[in-house]
PDB file of N, CA and C in Angstrom:
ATOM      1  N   UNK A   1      -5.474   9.145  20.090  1.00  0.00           N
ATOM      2  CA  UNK A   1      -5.726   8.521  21.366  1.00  0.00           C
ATOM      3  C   UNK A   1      -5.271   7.071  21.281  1.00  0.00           C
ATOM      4  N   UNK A   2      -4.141   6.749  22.268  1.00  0.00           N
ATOM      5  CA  UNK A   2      -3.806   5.563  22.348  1.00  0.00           C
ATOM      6  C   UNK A   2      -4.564   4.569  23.082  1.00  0.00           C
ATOM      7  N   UNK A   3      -5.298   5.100  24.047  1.00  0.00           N
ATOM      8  CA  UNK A   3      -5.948   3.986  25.167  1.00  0.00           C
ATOM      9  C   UNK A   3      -7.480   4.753  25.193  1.00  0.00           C
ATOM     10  N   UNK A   4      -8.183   3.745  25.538  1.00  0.00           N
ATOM     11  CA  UNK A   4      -9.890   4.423  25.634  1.00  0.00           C
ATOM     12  C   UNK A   4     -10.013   5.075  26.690  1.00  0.00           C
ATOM     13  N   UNK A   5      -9.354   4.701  27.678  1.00  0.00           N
ATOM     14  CA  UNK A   5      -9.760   5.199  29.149  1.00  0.00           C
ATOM     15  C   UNK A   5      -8.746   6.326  29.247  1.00  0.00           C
ATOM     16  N   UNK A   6      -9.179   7.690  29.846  1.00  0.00           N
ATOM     17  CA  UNK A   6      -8.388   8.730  30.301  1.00  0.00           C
ATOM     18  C   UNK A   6      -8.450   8.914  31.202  1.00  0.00           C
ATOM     19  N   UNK A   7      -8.211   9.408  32.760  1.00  0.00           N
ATOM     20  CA  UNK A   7      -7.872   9.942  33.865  1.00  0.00           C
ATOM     21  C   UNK A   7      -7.746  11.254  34.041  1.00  0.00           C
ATOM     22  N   UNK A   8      -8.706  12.446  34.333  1.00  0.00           N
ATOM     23  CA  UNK A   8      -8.595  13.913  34.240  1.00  0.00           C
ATOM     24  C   UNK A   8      -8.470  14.289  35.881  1.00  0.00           C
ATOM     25  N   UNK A   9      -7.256  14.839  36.044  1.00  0.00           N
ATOM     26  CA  UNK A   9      -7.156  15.751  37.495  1.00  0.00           C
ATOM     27  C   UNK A   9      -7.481  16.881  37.735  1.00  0.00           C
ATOM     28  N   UNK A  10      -8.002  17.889  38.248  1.00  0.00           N
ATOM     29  CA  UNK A  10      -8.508  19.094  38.266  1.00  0.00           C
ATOM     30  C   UNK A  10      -7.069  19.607  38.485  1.00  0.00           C
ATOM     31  N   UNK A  11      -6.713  20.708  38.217  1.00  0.00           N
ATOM     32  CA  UNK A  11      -5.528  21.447  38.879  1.00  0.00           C
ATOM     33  C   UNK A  11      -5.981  22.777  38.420  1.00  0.00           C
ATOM     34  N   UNK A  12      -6.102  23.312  39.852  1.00  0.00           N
ATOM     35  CA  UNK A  12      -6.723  24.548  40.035  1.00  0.00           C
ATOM     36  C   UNK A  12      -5.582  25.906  39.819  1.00  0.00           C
ATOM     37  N   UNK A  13      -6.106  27.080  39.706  1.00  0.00           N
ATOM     38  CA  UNK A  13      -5.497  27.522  39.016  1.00  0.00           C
ATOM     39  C   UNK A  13      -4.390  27.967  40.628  1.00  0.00           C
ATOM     40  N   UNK A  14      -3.222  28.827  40.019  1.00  0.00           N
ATOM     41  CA  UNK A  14      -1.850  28.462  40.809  1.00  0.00           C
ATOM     42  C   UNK A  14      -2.231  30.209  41.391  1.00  0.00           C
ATOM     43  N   UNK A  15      -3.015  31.122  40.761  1.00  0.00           N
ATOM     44  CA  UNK A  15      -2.862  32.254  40.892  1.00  0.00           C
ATOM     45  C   UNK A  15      -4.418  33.384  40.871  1.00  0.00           C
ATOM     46  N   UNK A  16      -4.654  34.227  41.979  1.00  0.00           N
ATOM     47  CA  UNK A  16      -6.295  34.798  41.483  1.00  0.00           C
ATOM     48  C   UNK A  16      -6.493  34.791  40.163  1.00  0.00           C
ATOM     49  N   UNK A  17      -5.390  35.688  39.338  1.00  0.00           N
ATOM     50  CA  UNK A  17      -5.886  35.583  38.130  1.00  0.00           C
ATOM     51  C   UNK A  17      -5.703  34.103  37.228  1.00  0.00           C
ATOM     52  N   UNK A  18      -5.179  33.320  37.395  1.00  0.00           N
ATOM     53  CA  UNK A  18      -4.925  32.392  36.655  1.00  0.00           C
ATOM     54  C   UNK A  18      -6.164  31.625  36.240  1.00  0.00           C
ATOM     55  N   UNK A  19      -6.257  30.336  35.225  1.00  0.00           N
ATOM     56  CA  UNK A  19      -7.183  29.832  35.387  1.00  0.00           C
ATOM     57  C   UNK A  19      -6.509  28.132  35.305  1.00  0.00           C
ATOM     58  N   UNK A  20      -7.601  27.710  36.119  1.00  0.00           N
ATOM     59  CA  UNK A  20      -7.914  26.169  36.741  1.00  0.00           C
ATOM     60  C   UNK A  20      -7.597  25.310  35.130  1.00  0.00           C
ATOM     61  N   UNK A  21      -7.605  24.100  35.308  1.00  0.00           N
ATOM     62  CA  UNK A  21      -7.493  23.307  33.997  1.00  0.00           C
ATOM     63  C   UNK A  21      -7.589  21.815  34.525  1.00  0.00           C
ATOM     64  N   UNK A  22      -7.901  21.090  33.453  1.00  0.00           N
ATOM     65  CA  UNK A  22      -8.110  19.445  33.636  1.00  0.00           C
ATOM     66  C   UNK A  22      -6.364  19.232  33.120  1.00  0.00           C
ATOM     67  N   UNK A  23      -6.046  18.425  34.172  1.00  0.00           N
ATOM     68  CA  UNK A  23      -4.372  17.637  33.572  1.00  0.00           C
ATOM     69  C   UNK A  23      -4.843  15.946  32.879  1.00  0.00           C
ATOM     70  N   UNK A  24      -4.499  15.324  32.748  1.00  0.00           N
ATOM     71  CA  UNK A  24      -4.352  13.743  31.658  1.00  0.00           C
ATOM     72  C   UNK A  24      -3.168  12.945  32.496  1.00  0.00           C
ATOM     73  N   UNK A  25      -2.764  12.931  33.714  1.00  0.00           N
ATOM     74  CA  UNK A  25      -1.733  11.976  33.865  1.00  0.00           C
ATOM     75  C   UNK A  25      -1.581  10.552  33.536  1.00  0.00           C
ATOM     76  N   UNK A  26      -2.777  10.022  33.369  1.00  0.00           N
ATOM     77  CA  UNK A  26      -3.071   8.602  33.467  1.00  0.00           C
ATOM     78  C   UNK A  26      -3.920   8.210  31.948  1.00  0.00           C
ATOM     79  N   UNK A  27      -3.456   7.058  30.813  1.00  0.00           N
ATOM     80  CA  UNK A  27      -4.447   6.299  29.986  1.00  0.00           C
ATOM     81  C   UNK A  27      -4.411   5.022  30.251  1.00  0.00           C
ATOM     82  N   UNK A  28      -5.364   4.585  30.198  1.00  0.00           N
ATOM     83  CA  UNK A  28      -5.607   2.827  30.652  1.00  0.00           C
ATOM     84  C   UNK A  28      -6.156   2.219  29.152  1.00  0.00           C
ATOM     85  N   UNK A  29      -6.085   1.015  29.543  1.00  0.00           N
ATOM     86  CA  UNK A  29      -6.422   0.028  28.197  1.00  0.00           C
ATOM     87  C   UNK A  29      -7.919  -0.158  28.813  1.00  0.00           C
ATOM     88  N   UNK A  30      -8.168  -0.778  29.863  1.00  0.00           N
ATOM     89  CA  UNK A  30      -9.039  -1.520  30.618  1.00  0.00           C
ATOM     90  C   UNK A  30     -10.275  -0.412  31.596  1.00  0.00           C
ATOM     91  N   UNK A  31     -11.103  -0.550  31.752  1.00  0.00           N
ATOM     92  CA  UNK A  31     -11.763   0.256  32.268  1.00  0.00           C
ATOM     93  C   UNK A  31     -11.444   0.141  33.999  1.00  0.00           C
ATOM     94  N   UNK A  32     -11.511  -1.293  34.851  1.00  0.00           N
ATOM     95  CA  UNK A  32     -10.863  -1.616  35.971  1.00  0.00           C
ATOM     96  C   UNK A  32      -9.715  -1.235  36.060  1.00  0.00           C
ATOM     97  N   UNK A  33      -8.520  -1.054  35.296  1.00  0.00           N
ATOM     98  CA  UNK A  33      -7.635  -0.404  35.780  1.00  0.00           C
ATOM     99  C   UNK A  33      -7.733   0.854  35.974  1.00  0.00           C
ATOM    100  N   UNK A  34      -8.670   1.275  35.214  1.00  0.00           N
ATOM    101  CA  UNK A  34      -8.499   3.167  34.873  1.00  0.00           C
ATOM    102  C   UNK A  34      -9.245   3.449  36.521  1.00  0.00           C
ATOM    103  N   UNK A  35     -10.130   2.578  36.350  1.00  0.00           N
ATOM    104  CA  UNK A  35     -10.884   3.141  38.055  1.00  0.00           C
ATOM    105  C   UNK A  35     -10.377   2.976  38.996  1.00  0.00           C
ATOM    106  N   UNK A  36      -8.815   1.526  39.078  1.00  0.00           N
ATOM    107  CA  UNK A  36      -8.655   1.877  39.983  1.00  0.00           C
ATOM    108  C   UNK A  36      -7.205   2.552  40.459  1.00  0.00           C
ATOM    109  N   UNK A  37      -6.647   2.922  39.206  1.00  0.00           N
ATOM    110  CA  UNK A  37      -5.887   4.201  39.254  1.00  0.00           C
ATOM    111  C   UNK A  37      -6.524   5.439  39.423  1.00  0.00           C
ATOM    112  N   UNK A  38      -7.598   5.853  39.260  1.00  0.00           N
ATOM    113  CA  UNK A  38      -8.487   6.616  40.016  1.00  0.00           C
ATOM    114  C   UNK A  38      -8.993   6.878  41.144  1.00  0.00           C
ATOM    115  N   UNK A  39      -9.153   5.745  41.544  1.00  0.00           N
ATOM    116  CA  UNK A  39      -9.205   5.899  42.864  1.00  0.00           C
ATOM    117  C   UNK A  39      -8.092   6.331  43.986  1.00  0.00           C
ATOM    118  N   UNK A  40      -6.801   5.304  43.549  1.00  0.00           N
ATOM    119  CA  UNK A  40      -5.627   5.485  44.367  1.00  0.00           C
ATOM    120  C   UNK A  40      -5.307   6.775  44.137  1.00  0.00           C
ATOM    121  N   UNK A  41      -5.524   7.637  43.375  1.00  0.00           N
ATOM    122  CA  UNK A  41      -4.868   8.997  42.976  1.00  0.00           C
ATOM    123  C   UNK A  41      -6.052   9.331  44.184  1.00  0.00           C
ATOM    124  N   UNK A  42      -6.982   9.662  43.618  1.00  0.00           N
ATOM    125  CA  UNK A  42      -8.141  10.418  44.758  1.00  0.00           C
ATOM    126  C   UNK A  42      -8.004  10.176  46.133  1.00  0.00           C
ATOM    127  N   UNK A  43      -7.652   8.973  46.406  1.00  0.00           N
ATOM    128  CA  UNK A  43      -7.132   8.476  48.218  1.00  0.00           C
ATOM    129  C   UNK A  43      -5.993   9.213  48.683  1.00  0.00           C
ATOM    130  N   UNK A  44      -5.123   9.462  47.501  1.00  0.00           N
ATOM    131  CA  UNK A  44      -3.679   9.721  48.051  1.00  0.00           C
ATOM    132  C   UNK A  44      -3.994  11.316  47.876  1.00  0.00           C
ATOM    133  N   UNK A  45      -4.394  11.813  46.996  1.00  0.00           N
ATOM    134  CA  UNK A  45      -4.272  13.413  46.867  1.00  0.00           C
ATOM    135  C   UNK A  45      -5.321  14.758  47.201  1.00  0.00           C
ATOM    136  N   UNK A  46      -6.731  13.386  47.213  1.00  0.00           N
ATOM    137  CA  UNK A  46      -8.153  13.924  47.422  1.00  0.00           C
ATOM    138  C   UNK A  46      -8.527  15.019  46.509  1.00  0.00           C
ATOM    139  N   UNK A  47      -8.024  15.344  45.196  1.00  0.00           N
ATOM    140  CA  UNK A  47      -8.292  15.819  44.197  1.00  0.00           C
ATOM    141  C   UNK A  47      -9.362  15.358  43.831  1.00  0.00           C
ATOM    142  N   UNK A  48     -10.011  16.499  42.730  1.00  0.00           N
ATOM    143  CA  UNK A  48     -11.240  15.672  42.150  1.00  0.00           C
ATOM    144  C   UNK A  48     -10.675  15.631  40.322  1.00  0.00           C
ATOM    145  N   UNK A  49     -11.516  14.133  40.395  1.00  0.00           N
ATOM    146  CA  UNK A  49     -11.367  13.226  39.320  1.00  0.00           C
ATOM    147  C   UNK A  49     -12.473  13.102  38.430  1.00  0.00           C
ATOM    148  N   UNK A  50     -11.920  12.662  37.046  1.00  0.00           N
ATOM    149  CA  UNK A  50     -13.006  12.226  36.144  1.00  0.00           C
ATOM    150  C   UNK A  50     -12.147  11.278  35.492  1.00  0.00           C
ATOM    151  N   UNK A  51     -12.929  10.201  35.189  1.00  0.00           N
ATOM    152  CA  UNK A  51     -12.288   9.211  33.961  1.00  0.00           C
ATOM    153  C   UNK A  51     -13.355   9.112  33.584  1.00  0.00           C
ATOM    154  N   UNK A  52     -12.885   9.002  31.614  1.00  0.00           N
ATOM    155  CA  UNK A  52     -13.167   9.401  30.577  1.00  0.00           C
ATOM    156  C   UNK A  52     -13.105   8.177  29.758  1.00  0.00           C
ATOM    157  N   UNK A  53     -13.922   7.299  28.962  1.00  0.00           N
ATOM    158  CA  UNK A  53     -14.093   7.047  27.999  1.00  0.00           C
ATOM    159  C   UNK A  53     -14.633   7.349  26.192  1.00  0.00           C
ATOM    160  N   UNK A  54     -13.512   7.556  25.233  1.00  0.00           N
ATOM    161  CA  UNK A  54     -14.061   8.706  24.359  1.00  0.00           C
ATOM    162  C   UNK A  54     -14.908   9.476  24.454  1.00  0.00           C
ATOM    163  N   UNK A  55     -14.333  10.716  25.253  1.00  0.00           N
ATOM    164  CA  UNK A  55     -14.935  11.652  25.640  1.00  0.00           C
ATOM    165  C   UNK A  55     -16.418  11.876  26.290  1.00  0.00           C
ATOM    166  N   UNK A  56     -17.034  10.467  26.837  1.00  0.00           N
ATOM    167  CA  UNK A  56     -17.903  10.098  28.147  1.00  0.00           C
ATOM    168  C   UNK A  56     -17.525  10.013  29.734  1.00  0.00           C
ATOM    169  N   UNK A  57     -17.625  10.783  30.795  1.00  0.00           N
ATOM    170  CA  UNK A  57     -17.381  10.419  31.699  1.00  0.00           C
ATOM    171  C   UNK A  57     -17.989   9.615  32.552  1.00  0.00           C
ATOM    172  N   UNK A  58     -17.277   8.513  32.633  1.00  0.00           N
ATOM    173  CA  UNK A  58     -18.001   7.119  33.267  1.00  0.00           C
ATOM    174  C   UNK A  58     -17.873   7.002  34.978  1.00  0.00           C
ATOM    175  N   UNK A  59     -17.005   8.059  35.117  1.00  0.00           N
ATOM    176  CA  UNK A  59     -16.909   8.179  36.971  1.00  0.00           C
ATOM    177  C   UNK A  59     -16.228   8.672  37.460  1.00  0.00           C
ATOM    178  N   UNK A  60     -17.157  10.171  38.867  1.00  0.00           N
ATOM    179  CA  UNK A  60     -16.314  10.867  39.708  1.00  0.00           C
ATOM    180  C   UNK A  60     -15.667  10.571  40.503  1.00  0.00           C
ATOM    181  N   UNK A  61     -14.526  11.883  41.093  1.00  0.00           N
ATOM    182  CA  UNK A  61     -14.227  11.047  42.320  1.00  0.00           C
ATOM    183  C   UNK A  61     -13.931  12.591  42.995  1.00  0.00           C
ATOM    184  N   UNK A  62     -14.759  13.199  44.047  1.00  0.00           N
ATOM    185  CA  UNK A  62     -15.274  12.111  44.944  1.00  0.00           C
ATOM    186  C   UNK A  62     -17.011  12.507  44.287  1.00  0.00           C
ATOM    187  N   UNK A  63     -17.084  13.149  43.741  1.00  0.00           N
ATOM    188  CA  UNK A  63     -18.432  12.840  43.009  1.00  0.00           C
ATOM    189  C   UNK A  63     -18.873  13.714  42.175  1.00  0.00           C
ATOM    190  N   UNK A  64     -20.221  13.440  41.697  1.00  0.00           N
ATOM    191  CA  UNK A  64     -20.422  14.011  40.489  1.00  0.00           C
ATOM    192  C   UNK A  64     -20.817  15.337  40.884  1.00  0.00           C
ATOM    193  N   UNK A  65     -21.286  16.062  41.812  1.00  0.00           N
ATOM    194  CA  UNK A  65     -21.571  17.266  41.933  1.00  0.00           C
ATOM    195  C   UNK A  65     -20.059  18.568  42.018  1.00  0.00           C
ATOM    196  N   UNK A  66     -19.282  17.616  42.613  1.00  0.00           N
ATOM    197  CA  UNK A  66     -17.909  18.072  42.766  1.00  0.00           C
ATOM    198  C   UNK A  66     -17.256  18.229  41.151  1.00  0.00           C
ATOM    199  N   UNK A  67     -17.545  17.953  39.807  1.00  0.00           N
ATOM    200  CA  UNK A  67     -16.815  17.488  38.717  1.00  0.00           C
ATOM    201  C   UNK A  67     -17.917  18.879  38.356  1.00  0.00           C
ATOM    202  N   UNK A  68     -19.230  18.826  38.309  1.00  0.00           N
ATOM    203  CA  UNK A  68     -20.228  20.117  37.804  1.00  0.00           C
ATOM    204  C   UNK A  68     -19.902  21.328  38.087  1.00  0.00           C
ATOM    205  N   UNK A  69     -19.397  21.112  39.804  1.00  0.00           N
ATOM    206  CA  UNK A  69     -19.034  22.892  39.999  1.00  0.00           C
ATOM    207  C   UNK A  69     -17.098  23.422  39.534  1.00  0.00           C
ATOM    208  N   UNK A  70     -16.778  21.856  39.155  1.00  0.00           N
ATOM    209  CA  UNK A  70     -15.479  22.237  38.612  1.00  0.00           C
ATOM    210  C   UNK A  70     -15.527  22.977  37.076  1.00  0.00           C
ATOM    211  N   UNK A  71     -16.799  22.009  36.516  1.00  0.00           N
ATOM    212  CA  UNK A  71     -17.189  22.283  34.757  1.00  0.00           C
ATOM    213  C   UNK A  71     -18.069  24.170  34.811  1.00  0.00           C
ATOM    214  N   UNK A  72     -18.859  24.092  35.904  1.00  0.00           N
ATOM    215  CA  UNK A  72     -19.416  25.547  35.727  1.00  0.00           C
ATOM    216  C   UNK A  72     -17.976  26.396  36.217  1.00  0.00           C
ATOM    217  N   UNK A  73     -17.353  26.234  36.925  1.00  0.00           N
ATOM    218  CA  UNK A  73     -16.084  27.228  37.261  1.00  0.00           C
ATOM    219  C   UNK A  73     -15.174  27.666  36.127  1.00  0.00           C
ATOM    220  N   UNK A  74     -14.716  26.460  35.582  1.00  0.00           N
ATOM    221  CA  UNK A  74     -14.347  26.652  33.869  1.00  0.00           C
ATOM    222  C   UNK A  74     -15.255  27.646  32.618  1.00  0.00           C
ATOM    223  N   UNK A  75     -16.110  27.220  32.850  1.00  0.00           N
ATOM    224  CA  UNK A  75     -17.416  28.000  31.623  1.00  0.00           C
ATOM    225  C   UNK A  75     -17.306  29.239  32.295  1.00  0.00           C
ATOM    226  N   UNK A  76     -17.165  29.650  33.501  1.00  0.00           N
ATOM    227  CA  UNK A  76     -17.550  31.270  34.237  1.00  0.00           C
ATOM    228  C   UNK A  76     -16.025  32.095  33.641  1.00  0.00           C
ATOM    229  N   UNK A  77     -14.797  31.176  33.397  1.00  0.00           N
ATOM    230  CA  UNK A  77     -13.512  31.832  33.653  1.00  0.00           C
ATOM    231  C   UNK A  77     -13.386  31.830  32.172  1.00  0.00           C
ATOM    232  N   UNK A  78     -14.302  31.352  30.634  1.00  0.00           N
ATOM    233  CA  UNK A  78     -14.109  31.132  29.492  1.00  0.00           C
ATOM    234  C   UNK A  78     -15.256  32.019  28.906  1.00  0.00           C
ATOM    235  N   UNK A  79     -15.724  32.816  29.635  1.00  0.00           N
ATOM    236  CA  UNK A  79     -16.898  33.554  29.713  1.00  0.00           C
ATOM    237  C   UNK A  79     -16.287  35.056  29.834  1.00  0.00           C
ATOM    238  N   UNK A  80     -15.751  34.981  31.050  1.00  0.00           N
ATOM    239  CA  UNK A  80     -15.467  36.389  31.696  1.00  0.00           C
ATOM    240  C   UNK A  80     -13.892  36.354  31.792  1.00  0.00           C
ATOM    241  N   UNK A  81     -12.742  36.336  30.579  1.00  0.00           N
ATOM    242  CA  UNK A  81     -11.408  36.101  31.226  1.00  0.00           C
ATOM    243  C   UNK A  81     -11.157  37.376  32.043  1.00  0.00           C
ATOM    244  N   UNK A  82     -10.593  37.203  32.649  1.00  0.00           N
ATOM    245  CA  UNK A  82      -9.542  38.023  33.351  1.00  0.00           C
ATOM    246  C   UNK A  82      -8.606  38.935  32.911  1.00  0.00           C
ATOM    247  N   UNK A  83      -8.333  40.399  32.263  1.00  0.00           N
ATOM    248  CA  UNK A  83      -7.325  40.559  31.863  1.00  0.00           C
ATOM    249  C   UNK A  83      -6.373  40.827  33.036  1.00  0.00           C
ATOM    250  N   UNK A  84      -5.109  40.579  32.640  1.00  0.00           N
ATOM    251  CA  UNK A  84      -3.550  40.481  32.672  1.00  0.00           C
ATOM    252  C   UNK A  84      -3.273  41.929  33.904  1.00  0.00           C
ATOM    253  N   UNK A  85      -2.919  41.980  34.449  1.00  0.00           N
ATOM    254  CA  UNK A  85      -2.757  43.446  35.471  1.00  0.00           C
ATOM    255  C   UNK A  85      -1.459  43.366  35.110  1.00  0.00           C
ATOM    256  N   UNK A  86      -1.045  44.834  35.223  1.00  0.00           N
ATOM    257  CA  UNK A  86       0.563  45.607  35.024  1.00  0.00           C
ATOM    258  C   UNK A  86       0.829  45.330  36.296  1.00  0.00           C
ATOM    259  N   UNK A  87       1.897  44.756  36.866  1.00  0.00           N
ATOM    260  CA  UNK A  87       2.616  44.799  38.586  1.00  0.00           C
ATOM    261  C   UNK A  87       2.920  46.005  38.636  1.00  0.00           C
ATOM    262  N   UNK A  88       2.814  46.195  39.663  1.00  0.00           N
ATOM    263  CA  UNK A  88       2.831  47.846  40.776  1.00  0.00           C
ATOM    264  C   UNK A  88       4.100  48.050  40.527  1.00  0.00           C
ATOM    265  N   UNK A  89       5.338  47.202  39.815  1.00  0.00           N
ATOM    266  CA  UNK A  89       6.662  47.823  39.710  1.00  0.00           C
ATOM    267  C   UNK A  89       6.769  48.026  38.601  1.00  0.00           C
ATOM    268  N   UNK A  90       6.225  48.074  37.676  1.00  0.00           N
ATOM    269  CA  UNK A  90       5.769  48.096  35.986  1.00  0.00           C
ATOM    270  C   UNK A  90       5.478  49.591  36.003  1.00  0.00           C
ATOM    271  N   UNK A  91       4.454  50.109  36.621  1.00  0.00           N
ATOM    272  CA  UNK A  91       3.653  51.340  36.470  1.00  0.00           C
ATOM    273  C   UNK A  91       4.508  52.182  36.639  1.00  0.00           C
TER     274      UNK A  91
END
């Protein structure tokens, strides 16, 4: 880890079966910058956010209940995967 501060984007998954994941676009030196590259991401994309200080999250966006049902959605899909379906042109 080069910088203390991380920036986590939700990016949901692309497909029913697929699964959702945290992306890293952003590390900051400074904690004010990290928030407020956080923020501008969340204004512009309305994604939900977490920034991260060694592995503490110091603040949602747009809040913390929104970051819980992202973390229980993850635990449900690392729980119960999904297997893989044959496409109907496969069979």
């Amino acid at each position: 880890m080069t910088h203390p501060y991380s920036i986590y984007v939700w990016q949901p998954s692309l497909s029913p079966t697929g699964e959702g994941r945290w992306i890293e676009p952003v590390q900051a030196y400074t904690q004010e910058y990290a928030l407020y590259v956080a923020g501008l991401i969340h204004n512009d994309t309305r994604s939900v956010i977490k920034v991260v200080r060694y592995g503490l999250t110091i603040q949602w966006y747009p809040d913390a209940h929104a970051v819980e049902l992202v973390e229980k959605q993850i635990a449900r899909q690392r729980e119960h995967p999904r297997e893989p379906r044959t496409p109907v042109w496969a069979e």
